[in-house]
N, C-alpha and C. Protein backbone atom coordinates (compact mmCIF):
# COMPACT_ATOMS: atom_id res chain seq x y z
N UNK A 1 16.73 3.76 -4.87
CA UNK A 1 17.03 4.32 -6.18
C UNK A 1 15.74 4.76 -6.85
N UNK A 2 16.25 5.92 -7.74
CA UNK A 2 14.39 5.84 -8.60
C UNK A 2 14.03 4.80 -8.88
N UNK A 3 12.39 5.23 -9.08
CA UNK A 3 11.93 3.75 -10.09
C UNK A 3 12.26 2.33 -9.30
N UNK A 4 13.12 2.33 -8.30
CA UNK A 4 13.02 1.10 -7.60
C UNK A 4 12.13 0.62 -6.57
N UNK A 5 11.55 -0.64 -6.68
CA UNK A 5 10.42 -1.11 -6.17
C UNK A 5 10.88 -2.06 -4.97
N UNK A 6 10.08 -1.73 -3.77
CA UNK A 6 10.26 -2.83 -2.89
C UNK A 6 9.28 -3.07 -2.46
N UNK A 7 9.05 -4.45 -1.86
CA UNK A 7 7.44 -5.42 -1.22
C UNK A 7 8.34 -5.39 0.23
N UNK A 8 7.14 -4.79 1.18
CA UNK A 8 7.11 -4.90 2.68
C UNK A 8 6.23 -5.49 3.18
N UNK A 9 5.93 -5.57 4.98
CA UNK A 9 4.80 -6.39 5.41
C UNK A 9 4.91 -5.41 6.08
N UNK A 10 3.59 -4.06 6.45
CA UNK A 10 3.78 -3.02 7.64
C UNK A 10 2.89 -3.86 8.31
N UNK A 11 3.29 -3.66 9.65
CA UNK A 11 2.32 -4.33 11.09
C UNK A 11 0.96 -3.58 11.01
N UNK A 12 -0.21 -4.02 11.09
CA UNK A 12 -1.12 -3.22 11.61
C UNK A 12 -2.18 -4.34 12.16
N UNK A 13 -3.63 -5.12 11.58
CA UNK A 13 -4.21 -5.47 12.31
C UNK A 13 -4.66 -6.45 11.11
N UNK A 14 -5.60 -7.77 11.80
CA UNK A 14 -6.17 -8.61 10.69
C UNK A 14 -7.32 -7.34 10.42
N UNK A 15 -8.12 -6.82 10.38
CA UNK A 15 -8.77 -5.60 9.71
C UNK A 15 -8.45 -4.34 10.14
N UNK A 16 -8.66 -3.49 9.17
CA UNK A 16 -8.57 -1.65 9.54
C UNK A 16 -9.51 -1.12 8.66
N UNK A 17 -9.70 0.20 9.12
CA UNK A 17 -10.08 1.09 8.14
C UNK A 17 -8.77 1.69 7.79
N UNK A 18 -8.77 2.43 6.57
CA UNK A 18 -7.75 2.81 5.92
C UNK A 18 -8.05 4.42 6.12
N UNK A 19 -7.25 5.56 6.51
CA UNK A 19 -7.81 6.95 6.95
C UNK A 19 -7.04 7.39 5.54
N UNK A 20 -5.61 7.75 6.17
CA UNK A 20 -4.70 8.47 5.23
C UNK A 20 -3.03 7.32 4.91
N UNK A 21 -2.82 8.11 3.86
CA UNK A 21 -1.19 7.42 3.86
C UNK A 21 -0.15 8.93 2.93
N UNK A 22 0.60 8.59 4.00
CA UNK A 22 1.62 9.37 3.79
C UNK A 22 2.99 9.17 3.47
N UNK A 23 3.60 9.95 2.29
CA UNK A 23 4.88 9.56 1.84
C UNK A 23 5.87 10.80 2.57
N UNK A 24 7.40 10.51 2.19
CA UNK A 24 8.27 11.98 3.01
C UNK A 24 8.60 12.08 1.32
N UNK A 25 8.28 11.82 0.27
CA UNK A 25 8.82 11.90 -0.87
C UNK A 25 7.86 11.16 -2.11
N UNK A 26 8.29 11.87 -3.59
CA UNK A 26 7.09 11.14 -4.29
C UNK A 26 7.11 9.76 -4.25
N UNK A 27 6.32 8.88 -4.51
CA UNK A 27 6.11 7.71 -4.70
C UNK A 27 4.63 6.90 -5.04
N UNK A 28 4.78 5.74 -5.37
CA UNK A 28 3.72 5.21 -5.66
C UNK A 28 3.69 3.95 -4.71
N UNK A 29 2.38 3.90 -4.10
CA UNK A 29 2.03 2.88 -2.53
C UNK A 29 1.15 2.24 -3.28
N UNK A 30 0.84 1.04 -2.92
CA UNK A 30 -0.21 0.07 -3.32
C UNK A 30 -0.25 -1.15 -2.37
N UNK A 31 -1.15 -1.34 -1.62
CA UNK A 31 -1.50 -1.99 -0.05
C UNK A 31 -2.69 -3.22 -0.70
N UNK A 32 -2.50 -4.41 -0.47
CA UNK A 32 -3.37 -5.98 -0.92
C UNK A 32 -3.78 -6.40 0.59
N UNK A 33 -4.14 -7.45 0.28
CA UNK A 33 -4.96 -8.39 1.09
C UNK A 33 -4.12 -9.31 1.77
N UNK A 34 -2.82 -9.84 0.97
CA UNK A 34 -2.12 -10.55 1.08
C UNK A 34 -0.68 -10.97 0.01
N UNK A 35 -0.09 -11.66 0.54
CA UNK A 35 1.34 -11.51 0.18
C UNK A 35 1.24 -11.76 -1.33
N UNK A 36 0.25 -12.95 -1.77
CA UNK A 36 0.29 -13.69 -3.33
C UNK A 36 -0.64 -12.80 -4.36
N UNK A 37 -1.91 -11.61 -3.73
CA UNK A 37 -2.39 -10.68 -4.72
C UNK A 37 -1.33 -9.49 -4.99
N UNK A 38 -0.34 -9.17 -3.94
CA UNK A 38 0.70 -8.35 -4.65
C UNK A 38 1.54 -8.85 -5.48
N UNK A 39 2.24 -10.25 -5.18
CA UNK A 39 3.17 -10.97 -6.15
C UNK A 39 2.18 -10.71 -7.58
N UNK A 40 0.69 -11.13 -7.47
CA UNK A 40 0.22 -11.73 -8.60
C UNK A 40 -0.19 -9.99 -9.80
N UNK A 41 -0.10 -9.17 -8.67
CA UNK A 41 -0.11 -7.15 -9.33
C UNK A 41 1.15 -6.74 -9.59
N UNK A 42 2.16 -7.47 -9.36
CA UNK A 42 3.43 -6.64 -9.75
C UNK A 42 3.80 -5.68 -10.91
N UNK A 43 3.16 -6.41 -12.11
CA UNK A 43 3.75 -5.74 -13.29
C UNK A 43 2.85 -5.04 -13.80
N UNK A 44 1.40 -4.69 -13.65
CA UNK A 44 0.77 -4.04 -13.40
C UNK A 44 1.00 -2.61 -13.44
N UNK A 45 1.34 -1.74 -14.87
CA UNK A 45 1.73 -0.48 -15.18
C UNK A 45 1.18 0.97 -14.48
N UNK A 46 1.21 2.06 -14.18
CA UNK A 46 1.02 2.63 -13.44
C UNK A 46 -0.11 3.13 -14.13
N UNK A 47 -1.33 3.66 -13.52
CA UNK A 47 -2.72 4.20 -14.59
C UNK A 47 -3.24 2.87 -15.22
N UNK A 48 -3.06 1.54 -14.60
CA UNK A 48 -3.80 0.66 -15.37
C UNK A 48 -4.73 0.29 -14.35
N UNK A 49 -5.98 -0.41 -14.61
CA UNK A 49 -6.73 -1.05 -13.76
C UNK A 49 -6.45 -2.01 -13.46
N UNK A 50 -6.79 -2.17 -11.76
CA UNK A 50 -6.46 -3.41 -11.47
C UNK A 50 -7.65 -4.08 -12.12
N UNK A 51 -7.39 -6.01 -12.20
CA UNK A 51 -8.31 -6.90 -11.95
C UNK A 51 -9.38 -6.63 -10.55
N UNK A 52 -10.56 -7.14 -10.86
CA UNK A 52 -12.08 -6.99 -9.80
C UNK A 52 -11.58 -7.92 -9.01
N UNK A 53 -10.43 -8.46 -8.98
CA UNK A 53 -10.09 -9.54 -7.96
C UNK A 53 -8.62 -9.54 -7.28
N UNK A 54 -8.71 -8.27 -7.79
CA UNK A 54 -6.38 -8.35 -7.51
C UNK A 54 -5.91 -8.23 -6.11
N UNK A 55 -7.41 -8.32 -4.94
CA UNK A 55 -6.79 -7.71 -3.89
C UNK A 55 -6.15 -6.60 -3.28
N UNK A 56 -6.18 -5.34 -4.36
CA UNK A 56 -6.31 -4.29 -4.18
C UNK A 56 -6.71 -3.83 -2.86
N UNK A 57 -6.58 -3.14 -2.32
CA UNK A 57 -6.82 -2.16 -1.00
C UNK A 57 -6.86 -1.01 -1.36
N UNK A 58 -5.84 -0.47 -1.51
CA UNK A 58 -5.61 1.40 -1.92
C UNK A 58 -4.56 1.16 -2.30
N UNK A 59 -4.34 2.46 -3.47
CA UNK A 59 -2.94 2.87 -4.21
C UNK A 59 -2.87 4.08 -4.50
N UNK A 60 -2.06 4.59 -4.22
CA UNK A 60 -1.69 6.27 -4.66
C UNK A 60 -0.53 6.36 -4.86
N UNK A 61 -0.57 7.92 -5.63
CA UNK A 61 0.67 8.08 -5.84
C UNK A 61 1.02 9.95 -5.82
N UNK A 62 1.87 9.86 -4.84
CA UNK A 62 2.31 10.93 -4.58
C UNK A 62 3.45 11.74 -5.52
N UNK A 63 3.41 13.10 -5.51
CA UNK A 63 4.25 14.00 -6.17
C UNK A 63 5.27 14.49 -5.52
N UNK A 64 5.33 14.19 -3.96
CA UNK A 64 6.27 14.42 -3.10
C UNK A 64 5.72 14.44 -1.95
N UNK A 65 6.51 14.83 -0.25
CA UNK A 65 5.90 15.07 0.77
C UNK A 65 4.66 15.36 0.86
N UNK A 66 3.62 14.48 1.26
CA UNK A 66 2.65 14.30 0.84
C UNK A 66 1.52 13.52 1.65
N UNK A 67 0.25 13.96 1.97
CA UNK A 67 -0.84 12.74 3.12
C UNK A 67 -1.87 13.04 1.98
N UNK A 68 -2.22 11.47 1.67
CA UNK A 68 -3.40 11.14 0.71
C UNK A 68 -4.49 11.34 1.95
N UNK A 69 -5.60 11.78 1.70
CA UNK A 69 -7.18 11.32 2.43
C UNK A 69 -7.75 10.10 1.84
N UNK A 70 -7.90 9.03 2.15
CA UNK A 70 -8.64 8.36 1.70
C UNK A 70 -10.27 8.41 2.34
N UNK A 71 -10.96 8.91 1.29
CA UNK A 71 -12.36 9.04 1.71
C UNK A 71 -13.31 8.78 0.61
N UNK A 72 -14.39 8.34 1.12
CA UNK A 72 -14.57 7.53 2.06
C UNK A 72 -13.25 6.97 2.97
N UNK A 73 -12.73 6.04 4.14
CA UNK A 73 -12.06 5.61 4.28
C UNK A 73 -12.09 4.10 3.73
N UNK A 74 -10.91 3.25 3.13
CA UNK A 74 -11.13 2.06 2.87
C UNK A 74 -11.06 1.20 3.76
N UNK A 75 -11.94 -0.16 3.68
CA UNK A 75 -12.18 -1.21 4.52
C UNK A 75 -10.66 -2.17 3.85
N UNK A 76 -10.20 -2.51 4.82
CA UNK A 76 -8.33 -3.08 4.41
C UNK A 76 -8.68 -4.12 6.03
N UNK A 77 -7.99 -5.74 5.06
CA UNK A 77 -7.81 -6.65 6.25
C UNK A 77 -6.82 -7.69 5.23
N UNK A 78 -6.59 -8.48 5.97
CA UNK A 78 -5.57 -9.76 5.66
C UNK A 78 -6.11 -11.12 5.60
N UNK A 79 -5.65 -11.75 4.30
CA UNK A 79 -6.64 -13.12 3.60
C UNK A 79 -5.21 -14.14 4.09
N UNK A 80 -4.21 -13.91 4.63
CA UNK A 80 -3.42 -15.11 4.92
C UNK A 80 -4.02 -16.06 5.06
N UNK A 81 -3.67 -17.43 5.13
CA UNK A 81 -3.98 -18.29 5.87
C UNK A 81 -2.68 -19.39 6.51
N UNK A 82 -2.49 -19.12 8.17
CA UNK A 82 -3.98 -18.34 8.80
C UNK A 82 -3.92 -16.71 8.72
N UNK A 83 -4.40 -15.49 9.20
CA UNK A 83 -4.80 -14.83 8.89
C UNK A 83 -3.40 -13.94 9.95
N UNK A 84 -2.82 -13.17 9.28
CA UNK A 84 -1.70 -12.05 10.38
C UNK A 84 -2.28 -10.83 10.23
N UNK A 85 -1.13 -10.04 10.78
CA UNK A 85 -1.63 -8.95 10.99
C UNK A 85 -0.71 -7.63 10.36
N UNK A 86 -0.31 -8.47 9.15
CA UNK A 86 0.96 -7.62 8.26
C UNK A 86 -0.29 -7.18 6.92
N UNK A 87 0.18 -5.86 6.62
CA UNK A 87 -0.39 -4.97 5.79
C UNK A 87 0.50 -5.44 4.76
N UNK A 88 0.14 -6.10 3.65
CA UNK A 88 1.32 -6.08 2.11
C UNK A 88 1.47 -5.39 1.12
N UNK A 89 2.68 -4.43 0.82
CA UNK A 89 2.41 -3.24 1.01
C UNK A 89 3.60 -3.70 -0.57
N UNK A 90 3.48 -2.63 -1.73
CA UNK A 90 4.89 -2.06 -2.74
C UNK A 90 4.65 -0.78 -2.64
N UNK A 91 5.94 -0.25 -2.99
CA UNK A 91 6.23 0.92 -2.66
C UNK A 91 7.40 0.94 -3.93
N UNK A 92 6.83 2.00 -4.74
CA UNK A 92 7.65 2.54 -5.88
C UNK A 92 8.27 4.30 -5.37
N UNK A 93 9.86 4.07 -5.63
CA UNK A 93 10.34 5.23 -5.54
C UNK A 93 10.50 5.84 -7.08
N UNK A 94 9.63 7.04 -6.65
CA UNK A 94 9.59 8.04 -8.07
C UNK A 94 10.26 9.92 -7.58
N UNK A 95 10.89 9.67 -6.27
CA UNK A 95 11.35 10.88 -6.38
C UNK A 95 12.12 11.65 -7.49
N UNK A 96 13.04 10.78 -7.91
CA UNK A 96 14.04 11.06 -8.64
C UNK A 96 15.25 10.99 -8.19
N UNK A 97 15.65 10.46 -7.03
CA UNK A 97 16.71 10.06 -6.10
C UNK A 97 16.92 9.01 -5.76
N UNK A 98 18.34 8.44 -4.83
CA UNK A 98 18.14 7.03 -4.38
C UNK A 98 17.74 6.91 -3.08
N UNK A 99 17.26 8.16 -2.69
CA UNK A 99 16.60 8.05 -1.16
C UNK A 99 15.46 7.13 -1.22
N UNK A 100 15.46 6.64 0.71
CA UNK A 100 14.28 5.46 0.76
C UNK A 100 13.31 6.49 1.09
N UNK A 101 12.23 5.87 0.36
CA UNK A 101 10.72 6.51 0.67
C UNK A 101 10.53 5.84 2.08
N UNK A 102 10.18 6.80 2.87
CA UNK A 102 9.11 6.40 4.27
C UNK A 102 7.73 6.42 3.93
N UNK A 103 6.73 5.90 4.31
CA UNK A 103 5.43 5.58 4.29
C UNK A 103 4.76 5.56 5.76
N UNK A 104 3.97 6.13 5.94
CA UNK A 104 2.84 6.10 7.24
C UNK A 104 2.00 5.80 6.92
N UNK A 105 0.88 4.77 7.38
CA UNK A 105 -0.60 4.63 7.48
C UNK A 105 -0.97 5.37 8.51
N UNK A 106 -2.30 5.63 8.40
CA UNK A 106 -3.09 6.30 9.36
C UNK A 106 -4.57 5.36 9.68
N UNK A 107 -4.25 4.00 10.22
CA UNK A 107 -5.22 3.36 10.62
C UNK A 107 -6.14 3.15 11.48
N UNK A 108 -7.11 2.77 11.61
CA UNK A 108 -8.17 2.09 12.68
C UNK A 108 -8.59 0.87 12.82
N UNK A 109 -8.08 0.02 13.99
CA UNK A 109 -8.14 -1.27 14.05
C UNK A 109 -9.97 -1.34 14.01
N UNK A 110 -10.31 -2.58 13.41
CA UNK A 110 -11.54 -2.92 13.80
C UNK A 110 -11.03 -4.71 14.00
N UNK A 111 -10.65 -5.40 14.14
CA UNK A 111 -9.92 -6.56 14.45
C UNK A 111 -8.95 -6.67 14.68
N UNK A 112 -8.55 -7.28 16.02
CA UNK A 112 -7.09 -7.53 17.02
C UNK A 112 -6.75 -8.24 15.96
């Protein structure tokens, strides 16, 4: 639905570089460290700063079909403990529809 928010775990690696991320529709992505710095960013308004500690990774937000560059690329890994290999990921649908947003990373493992 618009405006509806969901928390995922995408597979990728205990570290990556972060290249690009891509939506099939507008939305707003925002990728942490771990499962409890996204719980703890949830309400976190759109255009606000995060906290120097929120576990932040990358966030964008797309206007529709759409591949962000992240460049530089960002350094993105996982603080679990112990440590997996799930990316923790929200994903705000802002198309204007109740279609599900798809999301792609475009990563580079630097840790199995």
């Amino acid at each position: 639905a618009d405006a509806a928010e969901a928390d995922l775990d995408i597979t990728g690696f205990k570290s990556y570089a972060l290249l690009t991320i891509t939506t099939d529709r507008a939305a707003r992505v925002r990728l942490y460290v771990s499962d409890a710095t996204r719980t703890a960013d949830a309400s976190r308004a759109e255009g606000v700063d995060p906290t120097s500690d929120a576990g932040l990774i990358a966030e964008v937000i797309t206007t529709g079909a759409e591949t962000v560059i992240i460049s530089p690329g960002a350094y993105g890994f996982n603080l679990e403990s112990p440590v997996t290999t799930a990316i923790s990921t929200r994903i705000t649908n802002k198309s204007g529809s109740t279609s599900t947003v798809q999301v792609d990373l475009n990563i580079l493992q630097l840790e199995a």
